[in-house]
Protein backbone atom coordinates (compact mmCIF):
# COMPACT_ATOMS: atom_id res chain seq x y z
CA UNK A 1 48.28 -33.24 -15.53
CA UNK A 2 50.30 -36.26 -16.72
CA UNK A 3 51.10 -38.92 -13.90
CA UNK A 4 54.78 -38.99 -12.98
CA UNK A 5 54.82 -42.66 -13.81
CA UNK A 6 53.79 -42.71 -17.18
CA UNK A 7 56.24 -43.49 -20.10
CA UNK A 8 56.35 -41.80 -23.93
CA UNK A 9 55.73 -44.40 -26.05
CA UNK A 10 58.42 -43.40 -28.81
CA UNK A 11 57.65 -41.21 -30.80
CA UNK A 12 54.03 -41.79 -30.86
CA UNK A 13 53.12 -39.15 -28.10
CA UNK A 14 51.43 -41.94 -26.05
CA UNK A 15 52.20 -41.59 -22.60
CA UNK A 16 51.78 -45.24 -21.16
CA UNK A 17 52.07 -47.43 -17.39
CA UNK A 18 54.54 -48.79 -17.27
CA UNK A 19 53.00 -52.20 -16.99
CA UNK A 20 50.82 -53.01 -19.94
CA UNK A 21 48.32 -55.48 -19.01
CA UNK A 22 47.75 -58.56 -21.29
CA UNK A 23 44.30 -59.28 -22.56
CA UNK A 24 45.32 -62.58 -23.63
CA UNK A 25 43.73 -64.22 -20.46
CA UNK A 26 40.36 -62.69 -21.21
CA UNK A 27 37.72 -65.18 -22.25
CA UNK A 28 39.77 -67.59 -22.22
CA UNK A 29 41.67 -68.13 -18.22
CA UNK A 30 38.88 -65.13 -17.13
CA UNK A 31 35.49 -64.98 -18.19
CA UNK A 32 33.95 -61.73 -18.54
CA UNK A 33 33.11 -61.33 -14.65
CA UNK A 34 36.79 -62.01 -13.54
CA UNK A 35 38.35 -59.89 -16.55
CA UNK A 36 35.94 -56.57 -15.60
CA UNK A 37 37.52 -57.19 -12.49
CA UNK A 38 40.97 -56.90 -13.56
CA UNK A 39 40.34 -54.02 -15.67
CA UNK A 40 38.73 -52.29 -12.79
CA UNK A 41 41.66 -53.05 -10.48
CA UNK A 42 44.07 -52.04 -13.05
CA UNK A 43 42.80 -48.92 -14.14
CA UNK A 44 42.09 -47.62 -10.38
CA UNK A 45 46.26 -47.95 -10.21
CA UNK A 46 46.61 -45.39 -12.76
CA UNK A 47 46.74 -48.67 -15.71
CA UNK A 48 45.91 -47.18 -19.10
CA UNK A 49 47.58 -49.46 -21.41
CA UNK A 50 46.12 -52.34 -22.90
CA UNK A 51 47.12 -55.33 -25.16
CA UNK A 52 45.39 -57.56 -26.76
CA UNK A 53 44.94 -59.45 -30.89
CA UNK A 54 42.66 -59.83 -32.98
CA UNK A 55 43.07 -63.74 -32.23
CA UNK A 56 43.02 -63.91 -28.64
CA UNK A 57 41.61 -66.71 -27.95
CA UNK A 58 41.11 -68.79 -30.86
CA UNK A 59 43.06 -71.48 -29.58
CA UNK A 60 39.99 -72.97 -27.19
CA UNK A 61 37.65 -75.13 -28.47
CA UNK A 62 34.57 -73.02 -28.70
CA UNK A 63 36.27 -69.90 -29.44
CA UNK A 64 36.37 -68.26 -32.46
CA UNK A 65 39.35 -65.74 -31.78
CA UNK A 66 38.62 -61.91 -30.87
CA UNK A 67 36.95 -62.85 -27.57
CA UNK A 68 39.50 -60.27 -25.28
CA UNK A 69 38.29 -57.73 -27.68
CA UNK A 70 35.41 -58.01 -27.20
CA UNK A 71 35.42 -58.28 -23.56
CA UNK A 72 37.39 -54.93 -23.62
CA UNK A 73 35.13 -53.34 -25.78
CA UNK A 74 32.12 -54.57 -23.15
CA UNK A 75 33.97 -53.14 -20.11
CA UNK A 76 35.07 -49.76 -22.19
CA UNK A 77 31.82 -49.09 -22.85
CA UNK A 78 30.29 -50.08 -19.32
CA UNK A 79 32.93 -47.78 -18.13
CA UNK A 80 32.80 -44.31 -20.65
CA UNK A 81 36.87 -44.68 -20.38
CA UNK A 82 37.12 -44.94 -23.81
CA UNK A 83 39.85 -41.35 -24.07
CA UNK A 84 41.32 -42.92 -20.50
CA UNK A 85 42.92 -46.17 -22.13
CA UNK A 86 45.38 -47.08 -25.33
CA UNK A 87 44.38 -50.04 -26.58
CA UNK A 88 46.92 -52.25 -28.57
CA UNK A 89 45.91 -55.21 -30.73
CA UNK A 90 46.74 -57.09 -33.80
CA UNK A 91 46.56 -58.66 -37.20
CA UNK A 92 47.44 -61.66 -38.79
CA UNK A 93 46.22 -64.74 -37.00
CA UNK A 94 42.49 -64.73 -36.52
CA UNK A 95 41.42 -68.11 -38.30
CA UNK A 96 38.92 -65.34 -40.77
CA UNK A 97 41.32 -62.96 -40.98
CA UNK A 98 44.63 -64.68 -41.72
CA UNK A 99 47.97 -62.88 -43.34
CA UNK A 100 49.26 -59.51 -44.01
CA UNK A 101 48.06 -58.87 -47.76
CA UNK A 102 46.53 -55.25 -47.73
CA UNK A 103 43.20 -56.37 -48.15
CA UNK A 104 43.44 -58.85 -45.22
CA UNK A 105 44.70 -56.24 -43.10
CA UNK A 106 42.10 -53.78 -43.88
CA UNK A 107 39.01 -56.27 -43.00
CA UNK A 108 40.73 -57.34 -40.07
CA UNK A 109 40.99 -53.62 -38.27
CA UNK A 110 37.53 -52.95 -39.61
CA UNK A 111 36.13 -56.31 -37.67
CA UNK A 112 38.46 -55.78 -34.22
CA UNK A 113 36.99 -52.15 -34.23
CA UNK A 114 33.40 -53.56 -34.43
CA UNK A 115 34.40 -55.71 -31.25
CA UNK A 116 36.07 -53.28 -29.33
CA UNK A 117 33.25 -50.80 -30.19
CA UNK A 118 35.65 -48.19 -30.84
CA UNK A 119 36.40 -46.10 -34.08
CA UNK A 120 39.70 -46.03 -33.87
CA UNK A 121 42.49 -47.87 -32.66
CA UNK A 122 45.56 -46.30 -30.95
CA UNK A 123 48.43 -49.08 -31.85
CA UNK A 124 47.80 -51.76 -34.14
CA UNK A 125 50.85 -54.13 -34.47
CA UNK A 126 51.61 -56.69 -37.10
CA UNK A 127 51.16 -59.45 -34.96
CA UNK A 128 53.60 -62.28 -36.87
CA UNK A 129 55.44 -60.80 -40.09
CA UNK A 130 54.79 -63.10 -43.10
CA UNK A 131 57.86 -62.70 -45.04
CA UNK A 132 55.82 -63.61 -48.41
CA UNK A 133 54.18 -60.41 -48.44
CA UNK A 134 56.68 -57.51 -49.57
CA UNK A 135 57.27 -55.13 -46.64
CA UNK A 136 55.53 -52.00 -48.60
CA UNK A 137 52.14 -53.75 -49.11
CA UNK A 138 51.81 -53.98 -44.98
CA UNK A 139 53.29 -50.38 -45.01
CA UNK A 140 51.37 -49.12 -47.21
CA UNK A 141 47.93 -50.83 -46.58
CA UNK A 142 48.72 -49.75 -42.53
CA UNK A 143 49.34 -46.02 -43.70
CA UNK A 144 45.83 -45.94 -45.25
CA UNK A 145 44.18 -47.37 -42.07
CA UNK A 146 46.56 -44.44 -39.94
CA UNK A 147 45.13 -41.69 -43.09
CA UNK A 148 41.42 -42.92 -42.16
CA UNK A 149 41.76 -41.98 -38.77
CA UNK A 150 40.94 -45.99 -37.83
CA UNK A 151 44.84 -46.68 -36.68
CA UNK A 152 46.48 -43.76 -34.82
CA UNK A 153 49.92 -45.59 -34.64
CA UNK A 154 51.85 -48.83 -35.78
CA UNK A 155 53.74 -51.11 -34.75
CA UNK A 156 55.48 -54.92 -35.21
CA UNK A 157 55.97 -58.19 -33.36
CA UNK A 158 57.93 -61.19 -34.03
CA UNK A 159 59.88 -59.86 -36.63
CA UNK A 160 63.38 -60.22 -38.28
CA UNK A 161 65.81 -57.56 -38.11
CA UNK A 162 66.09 -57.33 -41.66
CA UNK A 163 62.09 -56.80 -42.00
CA UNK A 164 61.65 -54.47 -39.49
CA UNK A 165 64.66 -52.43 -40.90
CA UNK A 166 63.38 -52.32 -44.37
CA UNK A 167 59.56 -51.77 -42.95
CA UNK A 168 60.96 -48.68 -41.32
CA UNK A 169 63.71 -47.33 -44.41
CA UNK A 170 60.26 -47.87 -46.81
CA UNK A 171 58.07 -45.11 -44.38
CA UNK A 172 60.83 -43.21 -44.63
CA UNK A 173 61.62 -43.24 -48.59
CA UNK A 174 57.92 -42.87 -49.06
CA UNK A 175 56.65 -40.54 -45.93
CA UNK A 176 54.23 -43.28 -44.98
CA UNK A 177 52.90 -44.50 -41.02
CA UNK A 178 55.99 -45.96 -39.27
CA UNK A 179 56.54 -48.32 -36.59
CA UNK A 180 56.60 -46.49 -32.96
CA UNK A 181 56.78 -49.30 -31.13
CA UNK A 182 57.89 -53.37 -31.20
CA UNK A 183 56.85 -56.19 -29.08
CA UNK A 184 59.69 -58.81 -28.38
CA UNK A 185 59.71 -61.79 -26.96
CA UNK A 186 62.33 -61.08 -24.00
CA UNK A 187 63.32 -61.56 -20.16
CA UNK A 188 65.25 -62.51 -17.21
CA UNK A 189 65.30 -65.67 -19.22
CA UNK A 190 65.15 -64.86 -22.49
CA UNK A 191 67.57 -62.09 -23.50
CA UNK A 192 68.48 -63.41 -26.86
CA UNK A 193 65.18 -63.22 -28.98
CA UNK A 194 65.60 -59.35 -28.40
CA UNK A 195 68.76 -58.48 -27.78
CA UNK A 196 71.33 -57.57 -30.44
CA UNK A 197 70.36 -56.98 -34.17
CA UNK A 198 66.88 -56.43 -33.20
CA UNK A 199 67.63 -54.36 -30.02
CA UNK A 200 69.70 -52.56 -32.36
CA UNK A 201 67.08 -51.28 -35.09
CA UNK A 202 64.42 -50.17 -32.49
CA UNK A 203 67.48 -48.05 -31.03
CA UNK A 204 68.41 -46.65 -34.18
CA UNK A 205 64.97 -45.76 -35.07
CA UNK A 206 63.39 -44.53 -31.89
CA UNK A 207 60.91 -47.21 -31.27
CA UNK A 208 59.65 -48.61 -28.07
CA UNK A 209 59.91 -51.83 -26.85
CA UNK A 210 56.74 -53.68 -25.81
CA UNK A 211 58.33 -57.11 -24.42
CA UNK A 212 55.55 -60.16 -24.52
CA UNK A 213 56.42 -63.23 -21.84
CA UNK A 214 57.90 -60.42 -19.50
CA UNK A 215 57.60 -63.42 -16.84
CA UNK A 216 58.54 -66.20 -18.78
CA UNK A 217 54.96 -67.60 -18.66
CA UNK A 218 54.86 -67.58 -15.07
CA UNK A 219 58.38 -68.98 -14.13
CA UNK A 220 59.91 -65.38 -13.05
CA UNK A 221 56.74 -64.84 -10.27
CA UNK A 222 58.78 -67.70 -8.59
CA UNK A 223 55.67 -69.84 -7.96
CA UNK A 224 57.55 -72.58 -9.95
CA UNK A 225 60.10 -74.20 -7.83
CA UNK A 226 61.97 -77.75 -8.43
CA UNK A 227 59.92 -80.17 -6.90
CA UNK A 228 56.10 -78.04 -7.12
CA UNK A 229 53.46 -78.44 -8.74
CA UNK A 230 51.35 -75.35 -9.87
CA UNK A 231 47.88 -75.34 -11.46
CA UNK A 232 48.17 -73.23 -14.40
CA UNK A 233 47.85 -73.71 -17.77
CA UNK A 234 51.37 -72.71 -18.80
CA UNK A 235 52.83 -74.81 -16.70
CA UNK A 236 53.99 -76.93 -19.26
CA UNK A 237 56.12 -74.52 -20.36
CA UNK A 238 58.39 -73.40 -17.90
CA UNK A 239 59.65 -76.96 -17.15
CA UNK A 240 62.75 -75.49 -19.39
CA UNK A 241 64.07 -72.99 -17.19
CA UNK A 242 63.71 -74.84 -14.31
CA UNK A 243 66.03 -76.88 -15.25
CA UNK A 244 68.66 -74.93 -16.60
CA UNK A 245 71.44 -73.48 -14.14
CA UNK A 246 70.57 -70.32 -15.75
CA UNK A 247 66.84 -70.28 -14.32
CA UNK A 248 68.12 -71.55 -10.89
CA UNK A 249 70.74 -68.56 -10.82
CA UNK A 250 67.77 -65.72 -11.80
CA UNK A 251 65.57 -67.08 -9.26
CA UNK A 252 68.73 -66.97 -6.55
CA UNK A 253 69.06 -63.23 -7.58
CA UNK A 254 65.71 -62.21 -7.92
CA UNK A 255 65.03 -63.75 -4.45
CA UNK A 256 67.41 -61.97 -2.52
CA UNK A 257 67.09 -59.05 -4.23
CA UNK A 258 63.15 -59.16 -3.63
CA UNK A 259 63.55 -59.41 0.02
CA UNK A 260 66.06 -56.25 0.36
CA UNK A 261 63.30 -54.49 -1.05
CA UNK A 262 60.05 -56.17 0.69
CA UNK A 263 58.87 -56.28 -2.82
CA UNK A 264 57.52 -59.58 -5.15
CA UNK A 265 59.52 -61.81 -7.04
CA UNK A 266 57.67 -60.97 -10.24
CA UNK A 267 57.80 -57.25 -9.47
CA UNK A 268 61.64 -57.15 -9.50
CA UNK A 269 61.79 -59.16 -12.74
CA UNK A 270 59.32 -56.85 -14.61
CA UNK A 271 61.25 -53.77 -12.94
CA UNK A 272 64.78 -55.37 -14.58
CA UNK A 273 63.11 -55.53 -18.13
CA UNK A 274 61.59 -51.96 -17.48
CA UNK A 275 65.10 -50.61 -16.90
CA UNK A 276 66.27 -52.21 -19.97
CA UNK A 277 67.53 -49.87 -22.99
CA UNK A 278 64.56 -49.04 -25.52
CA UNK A 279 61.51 -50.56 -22.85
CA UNK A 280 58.98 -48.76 -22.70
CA UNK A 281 56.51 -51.24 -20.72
CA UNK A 282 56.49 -55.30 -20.30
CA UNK A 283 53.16 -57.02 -21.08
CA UNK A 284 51.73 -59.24 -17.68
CA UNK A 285 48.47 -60.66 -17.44
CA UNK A 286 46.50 -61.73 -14.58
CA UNK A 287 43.50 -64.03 -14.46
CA UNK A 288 42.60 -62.36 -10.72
CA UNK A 289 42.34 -59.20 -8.74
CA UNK A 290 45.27 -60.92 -6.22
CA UNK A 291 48.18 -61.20 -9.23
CA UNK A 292 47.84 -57.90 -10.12
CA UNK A 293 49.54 -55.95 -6.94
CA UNK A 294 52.99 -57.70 -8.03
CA UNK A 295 52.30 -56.74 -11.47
CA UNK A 296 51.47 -52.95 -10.83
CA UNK A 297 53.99 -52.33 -8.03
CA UNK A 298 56.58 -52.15 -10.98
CA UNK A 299 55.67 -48.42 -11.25
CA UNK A 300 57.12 -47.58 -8.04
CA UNK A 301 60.10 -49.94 -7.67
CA UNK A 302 63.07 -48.76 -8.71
CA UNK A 303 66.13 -51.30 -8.28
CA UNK A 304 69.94 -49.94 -7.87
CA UNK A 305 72.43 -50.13 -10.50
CA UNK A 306 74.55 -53.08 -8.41
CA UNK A 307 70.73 -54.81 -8.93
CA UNK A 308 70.19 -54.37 -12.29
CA UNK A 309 73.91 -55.75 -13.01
CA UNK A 310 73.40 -58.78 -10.82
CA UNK A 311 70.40 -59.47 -12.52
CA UNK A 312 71.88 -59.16 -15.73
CA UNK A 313 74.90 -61.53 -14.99
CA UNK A 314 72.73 -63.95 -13.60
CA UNK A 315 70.38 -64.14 -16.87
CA UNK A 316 73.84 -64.11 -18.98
C-alpha cells in the first residue's frame, strides 16, 4: 500500500517523500558513522528519496569526488533496502569524469553504479548543462543508458530555458528518454532562478521540480540572526540575505507563522516551496540525527492559503 504522503514524481511513476534528503553532506560534513545515522533516521520516517552526484565531495582536499555514493551504496547494502529507496545522482563534474559528451556520460553512470553497488539507477540528472555539447548527444547518449536498463529515468539541473525546452522537443521528435524531473535552484529567498521561463517549461511538459538550497544554505532554519555567529561551513554564504530587507521580512513571516503552528522555522519554509506549482520535493541535508525532525515534519504540515500568500509577499 502506498503511504498517503508520498508524491508522483511526474510522469516517471516514482512515488517520492516529500523531503528528499541531500547526500551532499556525506563524507564530507558526516563521515560514514554520522551519515548511516541519518539514513537510518530518515528512512524509519517513511524517507525513500535520495540525492546525491557523482562529484559530491570533490571539493575537500583528500577527496576525490563520489564519496556520498559511496557511502550510500555502503549503507544500501548494510541495509537490503535497495527496492525501498530512489536514488538520484549526477553527471558532469567529477574531476575524471568531466562534461556531457556521450562517451563521458556513459563512463560516468557506469563508475557511480560501481559505487553505489547498484545496477541501475532510478534518476540520473545532468548535473550542469554544457551548452557546447548539442542537446541530442546528452539525449541521445542518456536514452541508451535508460534502453540498458542502467538509468530508469532522466532528468536536468541548472539549465537554461531554452536547453531544457529543446532537450525535451528532441525526445519528443525522436521518441527518446525525456526529462521527468528538474532540480532548481529556488526558495523563500530565491524565487527568481526558478520562477518564470523555467517554471514555465517544466509546467508545460509535466516535469517535477526537485528544488536544491530549499533553505538557502541554512539561512531559512533561522539559526542565522543579525548579530550571531553559527559554526557551519556555509556560513559564509548567507551573510547576503541577512542583510537584505527581503531576508529580514521572510524570517518575520516565517517566525510567526512557525509559532501558530508549534512547528520549526525550517519546516514552514520547506512546506512553502512544497506547495509551490510543479514541486514535487525540496532537497535538505543534515549532518545529524537532531536536524532532521524539522526537515521530515514537512510531510505533515500543511500551511493555510492566507500562509502561503504571506509567505509569498514577503519573499517578493
Amino acid at each position: 500500500m502506498t503511504s498517503p504522503s508520498l508524491r508522483k514524481l511526474g510522469s516517471s511513476g516514482l512515488e517520492v517523500f516529500p523531503l528528499c534528503l541531500g547526500g551532499n553532506v556525506f563524507g564530507w560534513t558526516a563521515d560514514e558513522a554520522a551519515s548511516f545515522a541519518v539514513l537510518d533516521a530518515y528512512a524509519a520516517a517513511g524517507g525513500n528519496f535520495l540525492d546525491t552526484a557523482d562529484s559530491y565531495s570533490a571539493w575537500i582536499d583528500g577527496n576525490q569526488g563520489g564519496e556520498s555514493e559511496t557511502i550510500i551504496g555502503r549503507w544500501v547494502r548494510a541495509r537490503g533496502n535497495r527496492d525501498d529507496v530512489v536514488i538520484a545522482t549526477k553527471v558532469s563534474q567529477h574531476p575524471e569524469f568531466p562534461g556531457l559528451t556521450a562517451a563521458n556520460i556513459k563512463a560516468a553512470a557506469d563508475a557511480s553504479l560501481r559505487r553505489l553497488g547498484t545496477d541501475h539507477i532510478d534518476l540520473y540528472y545532468t548535473h550542469f548543462d554544457k551548452p557546447e555539447v548539442p542537446v541530442e548527444e546528452i539525449v541521445g547518449a542518456l536514452d541508451e543508458l535508460v534502453r540498458a536498463g542502467k538509468v530508469r529515468h532522466i532528468a536536468a539541473s541548472n539549465i537554461s530555458p531554452e536547453r531544457l525546452r529543446a532537450s525535451l522537443e528532441f525526445s519528443d521528435r525522436e521518441g527518446l528518454a525525456k526529462y521527468v524531473a528538474l532540480q532548481p535552484h529556488y526558495n523563500l529567498v530565491s524565487r527568481d532562478t526558478y520562477e518564470g521561463e523555467l517554471q514555465d517549461v517544466a509546467a508545460r511538459y509535466g516535469l517535477a521540480a526537485v528544488p536544491y538550497y530549499a533553505l538557502a544554505a541554512g539561512f531559512l532554519t533561522g539559526k542565522y540572526r543579525p548579530g550571531t555567529t553559527v559554526d557551519s561551513a556555509r556560513a559564509g554564504r548567507v551573510a547576503q540575505y541577512l542583510d537584505s530587507e527581503r531576508g529580514r521580512r521572510v524570517l518575520t513571516a516565517l517566525d510567526e507563522i512557525a509559532q501558530a503552528h508549534g512547528a520549526a522555522v525550517p519546516t514552514v519554509a520547506l512546506a512553502w516551496l512544497a506547495a509551490r506549482p510543479t514541486v514535487a520535493a525540496p532537497i535538505a541535508s543534515a549532518r545529524t540525527v537532531e536536524q532532521l525532525p524539522a526537515l521530515l515534519a514537512v510531510a505533515e504540515l500543511t500551511l493555510t492559503d492566507a500562509e502561503l500568500a504571506r509567505l509569498t509577499r514577503a519573499s517578493a
